[in-house]
N, C-alpha and C. Protein backbone atom coordinates (compact mmCIF):
# COMPACT_ATOMS: atom_id res chain seq x y z
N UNK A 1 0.84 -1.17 0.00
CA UNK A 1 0.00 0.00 0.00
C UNK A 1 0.90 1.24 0.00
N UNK A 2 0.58 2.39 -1.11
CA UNK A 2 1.90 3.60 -0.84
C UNK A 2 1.14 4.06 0.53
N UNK A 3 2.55 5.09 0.77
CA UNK A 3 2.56 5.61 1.66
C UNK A 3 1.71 7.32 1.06
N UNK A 4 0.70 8.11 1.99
CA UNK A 4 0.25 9.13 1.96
C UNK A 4 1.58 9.92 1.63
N UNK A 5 1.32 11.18 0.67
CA UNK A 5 2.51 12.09 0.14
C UNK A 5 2.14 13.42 1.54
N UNK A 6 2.89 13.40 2.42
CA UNK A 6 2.55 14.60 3.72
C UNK A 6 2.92 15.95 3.40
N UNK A 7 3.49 16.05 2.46
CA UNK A 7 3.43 17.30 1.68
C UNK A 7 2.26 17.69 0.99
N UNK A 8 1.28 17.23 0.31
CA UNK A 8 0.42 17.22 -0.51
C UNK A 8 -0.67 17.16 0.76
N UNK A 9 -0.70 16.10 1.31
CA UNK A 9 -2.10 16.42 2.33
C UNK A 9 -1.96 17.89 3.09
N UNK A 10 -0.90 17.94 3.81
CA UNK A 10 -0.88 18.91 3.95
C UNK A 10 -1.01 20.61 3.62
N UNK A 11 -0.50 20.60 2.46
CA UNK A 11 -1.09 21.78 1.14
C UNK A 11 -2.78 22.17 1.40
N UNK A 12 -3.32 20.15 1.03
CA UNK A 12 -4.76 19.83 0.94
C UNK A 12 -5.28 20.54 1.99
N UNK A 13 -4.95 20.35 3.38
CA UNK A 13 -5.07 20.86 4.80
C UNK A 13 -5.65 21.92 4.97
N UNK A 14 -4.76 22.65 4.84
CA UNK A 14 -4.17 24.26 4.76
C UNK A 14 -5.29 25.05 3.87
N UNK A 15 -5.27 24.13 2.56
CA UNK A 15 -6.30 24.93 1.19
C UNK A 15 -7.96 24.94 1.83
N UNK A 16 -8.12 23.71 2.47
CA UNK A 16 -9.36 23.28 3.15
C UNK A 16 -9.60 24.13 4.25
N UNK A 17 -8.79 24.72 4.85
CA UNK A 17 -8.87 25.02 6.82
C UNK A 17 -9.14 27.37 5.93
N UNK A 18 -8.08 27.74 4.61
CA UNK A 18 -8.66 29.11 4.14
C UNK A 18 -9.53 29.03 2.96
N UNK A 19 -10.00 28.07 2.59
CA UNK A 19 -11.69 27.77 2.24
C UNK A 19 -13.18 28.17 3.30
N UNK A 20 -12.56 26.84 4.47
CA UNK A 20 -13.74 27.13 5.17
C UNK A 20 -13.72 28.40 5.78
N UNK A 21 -12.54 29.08 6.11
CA UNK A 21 -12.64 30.62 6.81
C UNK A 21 -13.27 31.51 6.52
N UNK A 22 -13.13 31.45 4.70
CA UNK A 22 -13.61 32.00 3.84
C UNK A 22 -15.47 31.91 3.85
N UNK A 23 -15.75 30.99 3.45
CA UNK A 23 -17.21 30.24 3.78
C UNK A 23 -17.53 31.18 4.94
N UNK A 24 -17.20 30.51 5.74
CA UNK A 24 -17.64 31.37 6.95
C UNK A 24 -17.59 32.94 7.24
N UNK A 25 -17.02 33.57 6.49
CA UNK A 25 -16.91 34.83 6.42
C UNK A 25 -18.34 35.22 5.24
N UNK A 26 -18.19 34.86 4.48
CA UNK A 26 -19.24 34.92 3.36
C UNK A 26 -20.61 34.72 3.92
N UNK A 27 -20.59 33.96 5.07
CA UNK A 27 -21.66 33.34 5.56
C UNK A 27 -22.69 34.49 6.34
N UNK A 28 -21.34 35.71 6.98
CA UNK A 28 -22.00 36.62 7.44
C UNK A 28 -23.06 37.68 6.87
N UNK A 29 -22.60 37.67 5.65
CA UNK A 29 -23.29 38.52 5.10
C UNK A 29 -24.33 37.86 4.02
N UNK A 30 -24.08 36.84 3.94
CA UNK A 30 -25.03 36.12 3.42
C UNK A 30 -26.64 35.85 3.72
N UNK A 31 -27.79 36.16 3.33
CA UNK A 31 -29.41 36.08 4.20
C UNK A 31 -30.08 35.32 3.23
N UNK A 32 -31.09 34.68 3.86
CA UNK A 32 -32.10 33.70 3.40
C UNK A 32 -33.58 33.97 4.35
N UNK A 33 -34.48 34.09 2.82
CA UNK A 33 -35.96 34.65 3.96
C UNK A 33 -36.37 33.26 3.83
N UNK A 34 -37.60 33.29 4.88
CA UNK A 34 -39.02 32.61 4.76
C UNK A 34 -40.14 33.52 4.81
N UNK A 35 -41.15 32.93 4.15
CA UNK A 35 -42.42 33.49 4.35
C UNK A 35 -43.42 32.66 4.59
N UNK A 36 -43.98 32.91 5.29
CA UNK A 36 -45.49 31.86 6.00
C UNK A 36 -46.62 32.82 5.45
N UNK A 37 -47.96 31.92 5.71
CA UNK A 37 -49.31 32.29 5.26
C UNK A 37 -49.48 33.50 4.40
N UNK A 38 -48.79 32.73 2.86
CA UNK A 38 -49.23 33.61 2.36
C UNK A 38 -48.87 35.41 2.09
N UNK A 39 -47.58 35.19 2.90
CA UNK A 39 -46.73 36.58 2.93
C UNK A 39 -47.09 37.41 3.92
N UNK A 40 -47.92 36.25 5.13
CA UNK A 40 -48.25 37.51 6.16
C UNK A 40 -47.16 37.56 7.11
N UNK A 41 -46.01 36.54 7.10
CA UNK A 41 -44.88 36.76 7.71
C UNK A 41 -43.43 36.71 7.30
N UNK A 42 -42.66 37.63 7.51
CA UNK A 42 -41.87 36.86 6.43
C UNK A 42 -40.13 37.03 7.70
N UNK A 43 -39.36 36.20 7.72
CA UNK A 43 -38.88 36.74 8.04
C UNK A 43 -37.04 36.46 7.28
N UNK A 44 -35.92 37.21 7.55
CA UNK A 44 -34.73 37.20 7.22
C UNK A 44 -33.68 36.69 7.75
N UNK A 45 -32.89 35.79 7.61
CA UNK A 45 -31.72 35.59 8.56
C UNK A 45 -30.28 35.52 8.01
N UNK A 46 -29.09 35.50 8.37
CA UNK A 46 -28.04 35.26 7.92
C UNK A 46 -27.79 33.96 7.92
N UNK A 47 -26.80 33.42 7.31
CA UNK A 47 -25.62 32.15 7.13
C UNK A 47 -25.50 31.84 8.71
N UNK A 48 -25.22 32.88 9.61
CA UNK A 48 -24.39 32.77 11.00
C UNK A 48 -25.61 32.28 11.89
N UNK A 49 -27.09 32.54 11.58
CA UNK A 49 -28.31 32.12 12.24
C UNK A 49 -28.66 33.77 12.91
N UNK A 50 -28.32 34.87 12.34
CA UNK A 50 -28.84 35.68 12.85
C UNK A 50 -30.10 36.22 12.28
N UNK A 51 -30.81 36.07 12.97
CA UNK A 51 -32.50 37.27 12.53
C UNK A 51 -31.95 38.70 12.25
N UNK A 52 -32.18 38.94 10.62
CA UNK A 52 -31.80 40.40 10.38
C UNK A 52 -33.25 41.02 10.50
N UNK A 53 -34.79 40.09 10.19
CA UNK A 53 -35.95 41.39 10.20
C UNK A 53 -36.73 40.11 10.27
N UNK A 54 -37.94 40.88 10.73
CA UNK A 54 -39.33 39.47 11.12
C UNK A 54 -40.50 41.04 10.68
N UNK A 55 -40.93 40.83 8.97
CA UNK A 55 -42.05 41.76 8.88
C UNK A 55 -43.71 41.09 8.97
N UNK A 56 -44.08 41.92 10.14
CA UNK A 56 -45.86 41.39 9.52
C UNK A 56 -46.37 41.92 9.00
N UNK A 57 -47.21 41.56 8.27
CA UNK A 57 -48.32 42.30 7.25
C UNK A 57 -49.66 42.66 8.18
N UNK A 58 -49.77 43.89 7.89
CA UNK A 58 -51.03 44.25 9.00
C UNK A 58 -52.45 43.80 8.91
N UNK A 59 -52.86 43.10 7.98
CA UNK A 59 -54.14 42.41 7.76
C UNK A 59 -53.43 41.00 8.51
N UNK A 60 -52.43 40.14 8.52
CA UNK A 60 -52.17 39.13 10.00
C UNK A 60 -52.35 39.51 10.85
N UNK A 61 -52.47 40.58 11.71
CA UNK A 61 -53.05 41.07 13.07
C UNK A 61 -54.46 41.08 13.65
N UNK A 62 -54.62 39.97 14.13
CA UNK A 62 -56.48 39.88 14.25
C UNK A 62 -56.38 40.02 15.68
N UNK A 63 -56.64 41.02 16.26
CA UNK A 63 -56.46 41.14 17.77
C UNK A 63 -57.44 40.28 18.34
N UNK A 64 -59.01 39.74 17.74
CA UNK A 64 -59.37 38.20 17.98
C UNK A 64 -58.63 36.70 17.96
N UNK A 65 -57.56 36.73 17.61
CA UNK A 65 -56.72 35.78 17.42
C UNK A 65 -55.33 36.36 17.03
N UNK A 66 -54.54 36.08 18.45
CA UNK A 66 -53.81 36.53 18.61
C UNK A 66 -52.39 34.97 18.30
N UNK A 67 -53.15 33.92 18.77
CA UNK A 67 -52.56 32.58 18.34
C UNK A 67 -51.84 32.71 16.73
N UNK A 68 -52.70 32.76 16.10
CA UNK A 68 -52.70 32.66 14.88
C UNK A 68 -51.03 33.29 14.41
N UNK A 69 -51.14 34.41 14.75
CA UNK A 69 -50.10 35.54 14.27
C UNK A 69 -48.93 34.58 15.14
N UNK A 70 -48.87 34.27 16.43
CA UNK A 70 -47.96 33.69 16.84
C UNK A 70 -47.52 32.15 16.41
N UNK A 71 -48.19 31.22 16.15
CA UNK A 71 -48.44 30.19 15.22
C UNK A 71 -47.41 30.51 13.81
N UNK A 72 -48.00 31.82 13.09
CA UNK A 72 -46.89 32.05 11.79
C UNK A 72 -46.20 32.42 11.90
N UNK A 73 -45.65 33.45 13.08
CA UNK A 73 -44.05 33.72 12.91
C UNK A 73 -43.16 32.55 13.88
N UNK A 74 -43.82 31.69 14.36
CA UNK A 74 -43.04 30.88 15.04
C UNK A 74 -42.39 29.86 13.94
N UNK A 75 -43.38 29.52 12.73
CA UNK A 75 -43.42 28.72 11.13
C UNK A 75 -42.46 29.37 10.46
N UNK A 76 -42.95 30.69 10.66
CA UNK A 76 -41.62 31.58 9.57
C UNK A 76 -40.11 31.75 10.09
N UNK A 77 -40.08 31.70 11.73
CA UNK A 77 -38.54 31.54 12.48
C UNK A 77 -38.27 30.18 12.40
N UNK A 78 -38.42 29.10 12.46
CA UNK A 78 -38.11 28.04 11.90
C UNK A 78 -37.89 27.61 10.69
N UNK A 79 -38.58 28.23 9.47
CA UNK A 79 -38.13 27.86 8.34
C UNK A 79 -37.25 28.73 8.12
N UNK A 80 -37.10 29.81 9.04
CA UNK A 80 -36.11 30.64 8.52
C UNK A 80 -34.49 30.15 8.88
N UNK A 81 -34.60 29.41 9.87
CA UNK A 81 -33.39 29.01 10.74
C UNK A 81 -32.70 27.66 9.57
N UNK A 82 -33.77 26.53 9.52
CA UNK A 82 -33.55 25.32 8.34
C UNK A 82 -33.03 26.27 7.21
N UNK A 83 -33.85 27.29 6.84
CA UNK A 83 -32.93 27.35 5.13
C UNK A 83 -31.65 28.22 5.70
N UNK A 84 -31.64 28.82 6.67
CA UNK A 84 -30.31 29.56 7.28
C UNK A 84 -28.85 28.09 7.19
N UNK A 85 -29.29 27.32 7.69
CA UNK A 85 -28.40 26.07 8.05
C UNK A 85 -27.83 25.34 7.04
N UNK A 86 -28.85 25.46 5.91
CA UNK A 86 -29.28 24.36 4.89
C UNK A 86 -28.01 25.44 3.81
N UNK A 87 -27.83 26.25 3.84
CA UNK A 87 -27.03 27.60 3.44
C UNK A 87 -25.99 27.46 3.79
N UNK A 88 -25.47 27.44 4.90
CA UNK A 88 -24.34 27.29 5.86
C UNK A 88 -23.81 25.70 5.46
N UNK A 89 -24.51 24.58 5.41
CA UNK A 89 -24.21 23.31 5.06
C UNK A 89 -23.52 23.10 3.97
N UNK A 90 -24.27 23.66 2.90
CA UNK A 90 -23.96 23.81 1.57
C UNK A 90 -22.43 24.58 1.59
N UNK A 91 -22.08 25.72 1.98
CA UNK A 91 -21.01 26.40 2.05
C UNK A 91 -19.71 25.14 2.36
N UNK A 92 -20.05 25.29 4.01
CA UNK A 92 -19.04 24.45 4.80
C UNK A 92 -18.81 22.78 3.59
N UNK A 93 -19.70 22.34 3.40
CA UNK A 93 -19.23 21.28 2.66
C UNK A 93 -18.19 21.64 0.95
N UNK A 94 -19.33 22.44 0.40
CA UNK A 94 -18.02 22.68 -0.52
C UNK A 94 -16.55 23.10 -0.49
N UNK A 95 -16.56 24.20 0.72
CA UNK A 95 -15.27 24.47 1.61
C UNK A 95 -14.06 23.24 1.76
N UNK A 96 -14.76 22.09 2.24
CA UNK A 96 -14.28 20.82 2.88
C UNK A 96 -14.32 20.58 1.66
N UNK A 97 -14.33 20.40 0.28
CA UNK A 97 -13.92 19.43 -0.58
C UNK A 97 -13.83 18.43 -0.74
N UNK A 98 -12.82 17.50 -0.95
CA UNK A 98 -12.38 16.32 -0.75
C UNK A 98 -12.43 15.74 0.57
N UNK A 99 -12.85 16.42 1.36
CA UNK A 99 -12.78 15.70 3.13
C UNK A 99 -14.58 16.21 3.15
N UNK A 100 -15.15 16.53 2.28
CA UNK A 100 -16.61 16.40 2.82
C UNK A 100 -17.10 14.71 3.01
N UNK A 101 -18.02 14.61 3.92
CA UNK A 101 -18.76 14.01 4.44
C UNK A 101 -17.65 12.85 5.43
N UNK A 102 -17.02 13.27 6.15
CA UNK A 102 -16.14 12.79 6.85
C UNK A 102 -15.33 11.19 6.05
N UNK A 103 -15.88 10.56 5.35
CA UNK A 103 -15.36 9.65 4.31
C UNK A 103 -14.97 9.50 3.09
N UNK A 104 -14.59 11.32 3.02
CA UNK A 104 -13.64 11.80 2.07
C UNK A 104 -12.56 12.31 2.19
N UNK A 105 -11.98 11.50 3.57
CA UNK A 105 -10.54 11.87 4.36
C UNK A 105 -9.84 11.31 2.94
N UNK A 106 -10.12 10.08 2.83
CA UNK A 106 -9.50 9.64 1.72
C UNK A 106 -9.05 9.96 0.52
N UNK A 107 -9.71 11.47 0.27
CA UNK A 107 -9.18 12.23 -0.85
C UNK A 107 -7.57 12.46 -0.33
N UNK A 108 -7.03 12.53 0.79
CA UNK A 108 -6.02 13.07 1.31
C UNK A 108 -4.88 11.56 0.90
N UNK A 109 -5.27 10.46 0.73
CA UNK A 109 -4.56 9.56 0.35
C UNK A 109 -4.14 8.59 1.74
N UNK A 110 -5.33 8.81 2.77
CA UNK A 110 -4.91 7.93 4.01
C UNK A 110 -5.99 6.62 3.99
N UNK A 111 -5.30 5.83 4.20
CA UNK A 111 -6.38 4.90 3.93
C UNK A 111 -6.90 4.32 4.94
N UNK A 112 -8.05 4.16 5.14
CA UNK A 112 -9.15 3.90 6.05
C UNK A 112 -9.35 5.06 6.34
N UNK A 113 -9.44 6.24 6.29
CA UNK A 113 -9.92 7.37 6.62
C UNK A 113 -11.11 7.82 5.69
């Protein structure tokens, strides 16, 4: 079996470790909305999971049902968080390259990894 070239993984390393930095920097400024019922909520977040805005539409405000309104932005902060992640996933894995999904150590030329 050859031996791994430790020059070359290492390069690999290095290229992988100011990829993901990168990613992650990108990530900040990066936003992904959701919108629930119909556009009566919508809200914004970054790559990093930050809430940049949560707008309601003023016909969602039924001061008879006050559930309701809380019901959709609780729908719209959750889908907002999944496609926030789902964003961030996507990044970080292409970042990782050849070492995505932890059983692509082996791009590095170690075997059983």
């Amino acid at each position: 079996m050859p031996q791994p070239n430790m020059q070359q993984m290492m390069k690999q390393v290095q290229k992988m470790q100011a990829d993901m930095a990168k990613a992650q920097e990108e990530l900040k400024s990066e936003t992904v909305q959701a919108t629930v019922g119909g556009g009566a909520v919508t809200v914004e977040v970054t790559g990093e999971l930050v809430f940049r805005s949560i707008t309601i539409a003023p016909e969602a405000v039924d001061p008879d049902d006050p559930e309701m309104l809380s019901d959709l932005v609780l729908a719209a902060v959750n889908q907002g968080l999944q496609a926030a992640q789902e964003l961030a996933a996507q990044k970080m894995s292409a970042a990782a390259g050849p070492l995505a999904g932890l059983g692509g150590a082996g791009g590095l030329g170690i075997p059983g990894l």
